[in-house]
N, C-alpha and C. Protein backbone atom coordinates (compact mmCIF):
# COMPACT_ATOMS: atom_id res chain seq x y z
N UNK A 1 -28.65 115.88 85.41
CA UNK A 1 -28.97 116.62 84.22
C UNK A 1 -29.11 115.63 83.06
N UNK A 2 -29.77 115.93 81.99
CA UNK A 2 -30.33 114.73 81.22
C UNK A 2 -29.67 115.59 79.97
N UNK A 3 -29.29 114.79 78.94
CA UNK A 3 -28.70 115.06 77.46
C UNK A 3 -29.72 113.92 76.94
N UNK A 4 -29.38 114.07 75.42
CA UNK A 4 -29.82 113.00 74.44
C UNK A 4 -28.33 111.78 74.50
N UNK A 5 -28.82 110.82 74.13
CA UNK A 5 -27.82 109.60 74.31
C UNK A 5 -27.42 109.16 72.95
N UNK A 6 -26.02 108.61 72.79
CA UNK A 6 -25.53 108.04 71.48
C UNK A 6 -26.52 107.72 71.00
N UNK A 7 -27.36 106.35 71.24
CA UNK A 7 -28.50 105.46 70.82
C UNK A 7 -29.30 106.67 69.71
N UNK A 8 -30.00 107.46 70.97
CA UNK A 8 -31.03 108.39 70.22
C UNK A 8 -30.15 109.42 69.26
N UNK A 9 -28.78 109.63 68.93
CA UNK A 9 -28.49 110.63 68.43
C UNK A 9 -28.53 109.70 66.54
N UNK A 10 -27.73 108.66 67.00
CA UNK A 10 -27.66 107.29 66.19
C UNK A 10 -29.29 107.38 65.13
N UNK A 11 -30.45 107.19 66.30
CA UNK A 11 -31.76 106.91 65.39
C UNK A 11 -32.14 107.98 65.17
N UNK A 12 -31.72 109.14 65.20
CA UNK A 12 -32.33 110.17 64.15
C UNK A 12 -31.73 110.55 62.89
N UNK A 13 -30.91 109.88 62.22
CA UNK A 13 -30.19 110.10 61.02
C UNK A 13 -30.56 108.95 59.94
N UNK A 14 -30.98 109.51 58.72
CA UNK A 14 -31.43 108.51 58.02
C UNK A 14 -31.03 107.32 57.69
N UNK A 15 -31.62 106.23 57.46
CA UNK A 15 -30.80 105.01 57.01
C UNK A 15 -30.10 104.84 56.10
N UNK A 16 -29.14 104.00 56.66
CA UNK A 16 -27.54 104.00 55.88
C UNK A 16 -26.64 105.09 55.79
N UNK A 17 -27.56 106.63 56.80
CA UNK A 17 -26.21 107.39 56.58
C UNK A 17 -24.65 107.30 57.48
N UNK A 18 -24.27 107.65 56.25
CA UNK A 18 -22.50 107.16 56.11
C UNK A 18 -21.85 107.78 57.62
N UNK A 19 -22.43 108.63 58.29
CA UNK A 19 -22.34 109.58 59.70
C UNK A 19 -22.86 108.71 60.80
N UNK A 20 -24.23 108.03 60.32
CA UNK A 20 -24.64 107.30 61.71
C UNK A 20 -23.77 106.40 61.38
N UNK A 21 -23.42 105.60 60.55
CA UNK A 21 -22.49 104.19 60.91
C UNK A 21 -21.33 104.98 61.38
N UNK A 22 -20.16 106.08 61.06
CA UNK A 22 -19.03 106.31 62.24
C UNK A 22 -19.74 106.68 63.36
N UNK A 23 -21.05 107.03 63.68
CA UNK A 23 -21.19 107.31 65.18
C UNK A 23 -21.34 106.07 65.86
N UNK A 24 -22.12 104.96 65.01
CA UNK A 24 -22.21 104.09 65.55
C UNK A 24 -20.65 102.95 65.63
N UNK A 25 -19.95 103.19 65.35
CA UNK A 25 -18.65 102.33 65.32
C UNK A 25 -17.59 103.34 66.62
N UNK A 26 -18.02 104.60 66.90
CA UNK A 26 -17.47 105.40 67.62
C UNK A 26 -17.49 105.27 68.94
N UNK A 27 -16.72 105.69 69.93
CA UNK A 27 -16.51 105.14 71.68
C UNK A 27 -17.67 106.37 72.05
N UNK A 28 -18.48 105.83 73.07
CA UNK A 28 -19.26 106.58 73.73
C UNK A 28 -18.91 108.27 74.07
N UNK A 29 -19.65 109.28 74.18
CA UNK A 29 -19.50 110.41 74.54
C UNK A 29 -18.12 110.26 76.01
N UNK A 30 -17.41 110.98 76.30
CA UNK A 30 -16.17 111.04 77.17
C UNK A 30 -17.73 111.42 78.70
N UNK A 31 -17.35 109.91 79.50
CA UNK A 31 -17.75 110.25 80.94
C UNK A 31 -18.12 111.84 81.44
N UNK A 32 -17.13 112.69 81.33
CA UNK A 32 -17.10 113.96 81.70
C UNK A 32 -17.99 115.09 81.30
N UNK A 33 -18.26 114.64 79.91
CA UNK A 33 -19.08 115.95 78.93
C UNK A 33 -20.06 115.60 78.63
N UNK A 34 -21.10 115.48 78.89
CA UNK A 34 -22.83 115.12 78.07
C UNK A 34 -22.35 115.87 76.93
N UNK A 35 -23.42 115.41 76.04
CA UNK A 35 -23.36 115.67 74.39
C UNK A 35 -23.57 117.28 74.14
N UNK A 36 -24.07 118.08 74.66
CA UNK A 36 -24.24 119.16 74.90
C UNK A 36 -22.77 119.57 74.74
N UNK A 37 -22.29 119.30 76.16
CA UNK A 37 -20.61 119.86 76.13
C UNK A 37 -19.75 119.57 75.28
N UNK A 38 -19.99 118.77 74.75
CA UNK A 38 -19.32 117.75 73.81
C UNK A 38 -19.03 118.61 72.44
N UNK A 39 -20.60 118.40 71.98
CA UNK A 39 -20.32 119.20 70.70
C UNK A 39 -20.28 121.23 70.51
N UNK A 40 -20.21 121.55 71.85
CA UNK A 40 -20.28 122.80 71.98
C UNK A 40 -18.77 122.96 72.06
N UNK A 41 -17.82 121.93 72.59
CA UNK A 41 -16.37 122.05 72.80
C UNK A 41 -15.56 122.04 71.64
N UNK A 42 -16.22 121.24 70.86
CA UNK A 42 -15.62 120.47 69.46
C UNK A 42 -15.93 122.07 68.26
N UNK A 43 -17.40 122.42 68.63
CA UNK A 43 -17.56 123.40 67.64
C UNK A 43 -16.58 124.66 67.90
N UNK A 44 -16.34 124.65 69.25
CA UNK A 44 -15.69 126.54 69.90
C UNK A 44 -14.30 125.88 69.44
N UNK A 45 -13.53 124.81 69.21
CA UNK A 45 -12.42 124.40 68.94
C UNK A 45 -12.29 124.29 67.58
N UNK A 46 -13.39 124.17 66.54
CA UNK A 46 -13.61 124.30 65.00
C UNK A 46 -13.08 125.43 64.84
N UNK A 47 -14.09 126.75 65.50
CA UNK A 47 -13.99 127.65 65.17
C UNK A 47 -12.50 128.61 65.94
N UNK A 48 -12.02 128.07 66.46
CA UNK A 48 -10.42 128.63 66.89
C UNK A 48 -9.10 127.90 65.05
N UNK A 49 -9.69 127.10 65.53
CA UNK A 49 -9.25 126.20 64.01
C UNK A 49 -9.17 127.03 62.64
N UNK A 50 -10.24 127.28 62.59
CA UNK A 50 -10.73 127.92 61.27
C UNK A 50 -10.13 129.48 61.50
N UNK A 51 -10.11 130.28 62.49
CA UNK A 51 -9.42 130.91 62.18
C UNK A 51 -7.66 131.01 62.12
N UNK A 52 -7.14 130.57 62.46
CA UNK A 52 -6.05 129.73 62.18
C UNK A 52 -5.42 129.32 61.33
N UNK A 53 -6.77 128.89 60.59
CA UNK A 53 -6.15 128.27 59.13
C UNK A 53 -6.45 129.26 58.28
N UNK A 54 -7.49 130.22 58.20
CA UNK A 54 -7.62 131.39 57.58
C UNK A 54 -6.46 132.77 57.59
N UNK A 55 -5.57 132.37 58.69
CA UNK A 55 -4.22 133.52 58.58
C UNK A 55 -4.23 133.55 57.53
N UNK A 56 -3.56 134.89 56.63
CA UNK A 56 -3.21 134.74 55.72
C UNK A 56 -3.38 134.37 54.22
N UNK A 57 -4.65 133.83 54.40
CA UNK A 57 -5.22 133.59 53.28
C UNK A 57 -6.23 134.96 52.27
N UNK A 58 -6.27 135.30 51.09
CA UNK A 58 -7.11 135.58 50.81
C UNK A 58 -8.59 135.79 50.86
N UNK A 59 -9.47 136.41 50.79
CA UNK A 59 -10.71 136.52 51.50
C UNK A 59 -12.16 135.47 50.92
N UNK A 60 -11.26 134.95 49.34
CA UNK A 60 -12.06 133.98 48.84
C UNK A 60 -11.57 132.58 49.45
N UNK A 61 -10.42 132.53 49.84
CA UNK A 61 -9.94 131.37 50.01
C UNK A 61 -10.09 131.08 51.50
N UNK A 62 -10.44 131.91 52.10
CA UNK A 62 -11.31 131.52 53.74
C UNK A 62 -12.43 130.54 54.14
N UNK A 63 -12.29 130.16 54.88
CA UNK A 63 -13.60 129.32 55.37
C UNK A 63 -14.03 129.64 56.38
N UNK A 64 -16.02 129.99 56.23
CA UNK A 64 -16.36 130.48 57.02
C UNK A 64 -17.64 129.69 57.55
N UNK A 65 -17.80 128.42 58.07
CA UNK A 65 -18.60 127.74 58.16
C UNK A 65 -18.68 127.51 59.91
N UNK A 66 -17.54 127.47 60.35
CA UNK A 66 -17.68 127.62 61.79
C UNK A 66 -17.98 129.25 62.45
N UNK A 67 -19.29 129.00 63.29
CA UNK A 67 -19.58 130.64 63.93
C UNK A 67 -18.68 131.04 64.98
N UNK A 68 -18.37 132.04 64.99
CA UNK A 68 -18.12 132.58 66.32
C UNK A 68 -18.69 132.27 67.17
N UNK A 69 -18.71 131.98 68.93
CA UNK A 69 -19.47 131.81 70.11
C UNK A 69 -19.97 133.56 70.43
N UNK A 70 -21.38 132.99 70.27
CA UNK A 70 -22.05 134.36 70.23
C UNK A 70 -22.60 134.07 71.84
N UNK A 71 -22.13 135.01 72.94
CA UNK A 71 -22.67 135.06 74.63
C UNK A 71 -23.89 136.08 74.98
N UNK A 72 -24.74 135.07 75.65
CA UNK A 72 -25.59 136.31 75.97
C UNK A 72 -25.03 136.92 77.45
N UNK A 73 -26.42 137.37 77.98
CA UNK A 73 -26.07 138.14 79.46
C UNK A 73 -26.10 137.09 80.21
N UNK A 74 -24.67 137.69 81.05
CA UNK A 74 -24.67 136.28 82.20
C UNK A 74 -25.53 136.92 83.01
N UNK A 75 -25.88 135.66 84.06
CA UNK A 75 -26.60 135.69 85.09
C UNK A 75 -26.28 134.90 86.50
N UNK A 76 -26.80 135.62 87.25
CA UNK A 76 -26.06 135.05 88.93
C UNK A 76 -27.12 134.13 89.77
N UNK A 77 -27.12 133.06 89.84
CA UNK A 77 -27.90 132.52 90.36
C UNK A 77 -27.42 132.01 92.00
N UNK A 78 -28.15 133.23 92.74
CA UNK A 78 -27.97 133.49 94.50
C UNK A 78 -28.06 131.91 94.98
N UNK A 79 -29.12 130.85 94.76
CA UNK A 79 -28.86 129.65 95.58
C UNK A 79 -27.84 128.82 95.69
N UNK A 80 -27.03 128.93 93.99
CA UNK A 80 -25.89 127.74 93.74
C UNK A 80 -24.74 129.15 94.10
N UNK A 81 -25.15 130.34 93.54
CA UNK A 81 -23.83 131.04 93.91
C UNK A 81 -23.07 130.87 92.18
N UNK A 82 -23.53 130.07 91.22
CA UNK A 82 -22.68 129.81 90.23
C UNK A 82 -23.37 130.72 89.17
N UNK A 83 -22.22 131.44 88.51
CA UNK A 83 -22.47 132.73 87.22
C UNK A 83 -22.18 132.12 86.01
N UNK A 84 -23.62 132.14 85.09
CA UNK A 84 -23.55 131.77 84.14
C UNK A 84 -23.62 132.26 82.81
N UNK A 85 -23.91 132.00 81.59
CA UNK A 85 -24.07 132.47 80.50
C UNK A 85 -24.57 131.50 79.34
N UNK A 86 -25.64 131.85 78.41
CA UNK A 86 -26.01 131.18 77.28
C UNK A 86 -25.13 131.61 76.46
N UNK A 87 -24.71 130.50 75.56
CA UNK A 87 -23.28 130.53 74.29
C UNK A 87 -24.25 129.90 73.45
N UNK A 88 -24.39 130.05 72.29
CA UNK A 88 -25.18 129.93 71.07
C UNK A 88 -23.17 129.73 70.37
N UNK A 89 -23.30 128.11 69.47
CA UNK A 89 -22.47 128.47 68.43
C UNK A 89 -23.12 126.87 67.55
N UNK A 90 -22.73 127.28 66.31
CA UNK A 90 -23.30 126.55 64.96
C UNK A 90 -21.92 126.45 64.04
N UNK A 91 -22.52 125.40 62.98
CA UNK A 91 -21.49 125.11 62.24
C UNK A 91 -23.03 125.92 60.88
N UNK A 92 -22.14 126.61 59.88
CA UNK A 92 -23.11 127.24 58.26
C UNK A 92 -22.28 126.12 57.08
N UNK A 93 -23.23 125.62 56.17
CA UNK A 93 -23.04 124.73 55.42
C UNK A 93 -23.73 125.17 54.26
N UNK A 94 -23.06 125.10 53.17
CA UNK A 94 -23.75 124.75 51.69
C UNK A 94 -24.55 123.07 51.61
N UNK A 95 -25.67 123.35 51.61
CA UNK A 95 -26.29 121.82 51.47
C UNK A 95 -27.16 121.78 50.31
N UNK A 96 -27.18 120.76 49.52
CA UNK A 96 -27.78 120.22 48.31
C UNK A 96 -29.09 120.21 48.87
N UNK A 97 -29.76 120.81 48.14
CA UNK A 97 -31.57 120.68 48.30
C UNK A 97 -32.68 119.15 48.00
N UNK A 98 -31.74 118.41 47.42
CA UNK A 98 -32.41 117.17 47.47
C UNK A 98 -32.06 116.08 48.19
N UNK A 99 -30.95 116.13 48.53
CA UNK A 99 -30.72 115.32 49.67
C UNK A 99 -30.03 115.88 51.02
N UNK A 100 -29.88 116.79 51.01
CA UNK A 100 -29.73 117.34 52.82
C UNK A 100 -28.20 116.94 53.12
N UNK A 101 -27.56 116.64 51.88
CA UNK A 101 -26.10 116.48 52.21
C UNK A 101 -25.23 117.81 52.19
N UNK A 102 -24.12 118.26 53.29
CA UNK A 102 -23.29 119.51 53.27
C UNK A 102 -22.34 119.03 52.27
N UNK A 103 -22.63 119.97 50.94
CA UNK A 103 -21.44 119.81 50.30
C UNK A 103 -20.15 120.68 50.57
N UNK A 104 -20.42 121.45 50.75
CA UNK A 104 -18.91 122.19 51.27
C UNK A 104 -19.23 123.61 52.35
N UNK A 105 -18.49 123.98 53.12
CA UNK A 105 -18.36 124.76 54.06
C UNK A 105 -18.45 126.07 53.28
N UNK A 106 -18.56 127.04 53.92
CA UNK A 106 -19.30 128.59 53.53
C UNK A 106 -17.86 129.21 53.15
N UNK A 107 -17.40 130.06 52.61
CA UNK A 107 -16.61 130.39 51.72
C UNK A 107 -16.64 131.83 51.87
């Protein structure tokens, strides 16, 4: 199965951004997870996070920038025998219109 690779994740972010140099100073994706799994694990673990830290809080003082894992219809695929499902999840950001930077998480 094929993912995108550090390298290529590295050259699509503009020059000098402050994100590609920690990716680029960062240890390779973990053997186990292509980048796919990777950041789909990190985001479904944001969003356990975020609610978490939202106990209790007021409804202005929430953060709502990590989505829920939204599932579609699983499906059975008879040759492998293995049941699957599409998971759609995103991170929502306030971003500055002139430079494409997230200034702060959704509120």
């Amino acid at each position: 199965m094929s993912d995108i690779t550090k390298a290529e994740l590295i050259a699509a972010f503009p020059a000098g951004d402050a994100v590609a140099a920690w990716w680029t100073a960062a240890d390779d994706f973990p053997v186990s997870a292509l980048p796919n799994e990777f950041f789909y694990r990190t985001l479904k673990a944001a969003y356990k996070a975020q609610v978490t830290k939202n106990t209790g809080l007021s409804a202005g003082s929430q953060i709502a920038g990590y989505t829920a894992p939204n599932y579609g219809t699983p499906t059975f695929n008879v040759t492998s025998g293995m049941e699957s499902v599409v998971v759609s999840i995103s991170v929502q950001s306030r971003v500055a219109l002139d430079d494409d930077v997230a200034v702060a998480p959704l509120v």
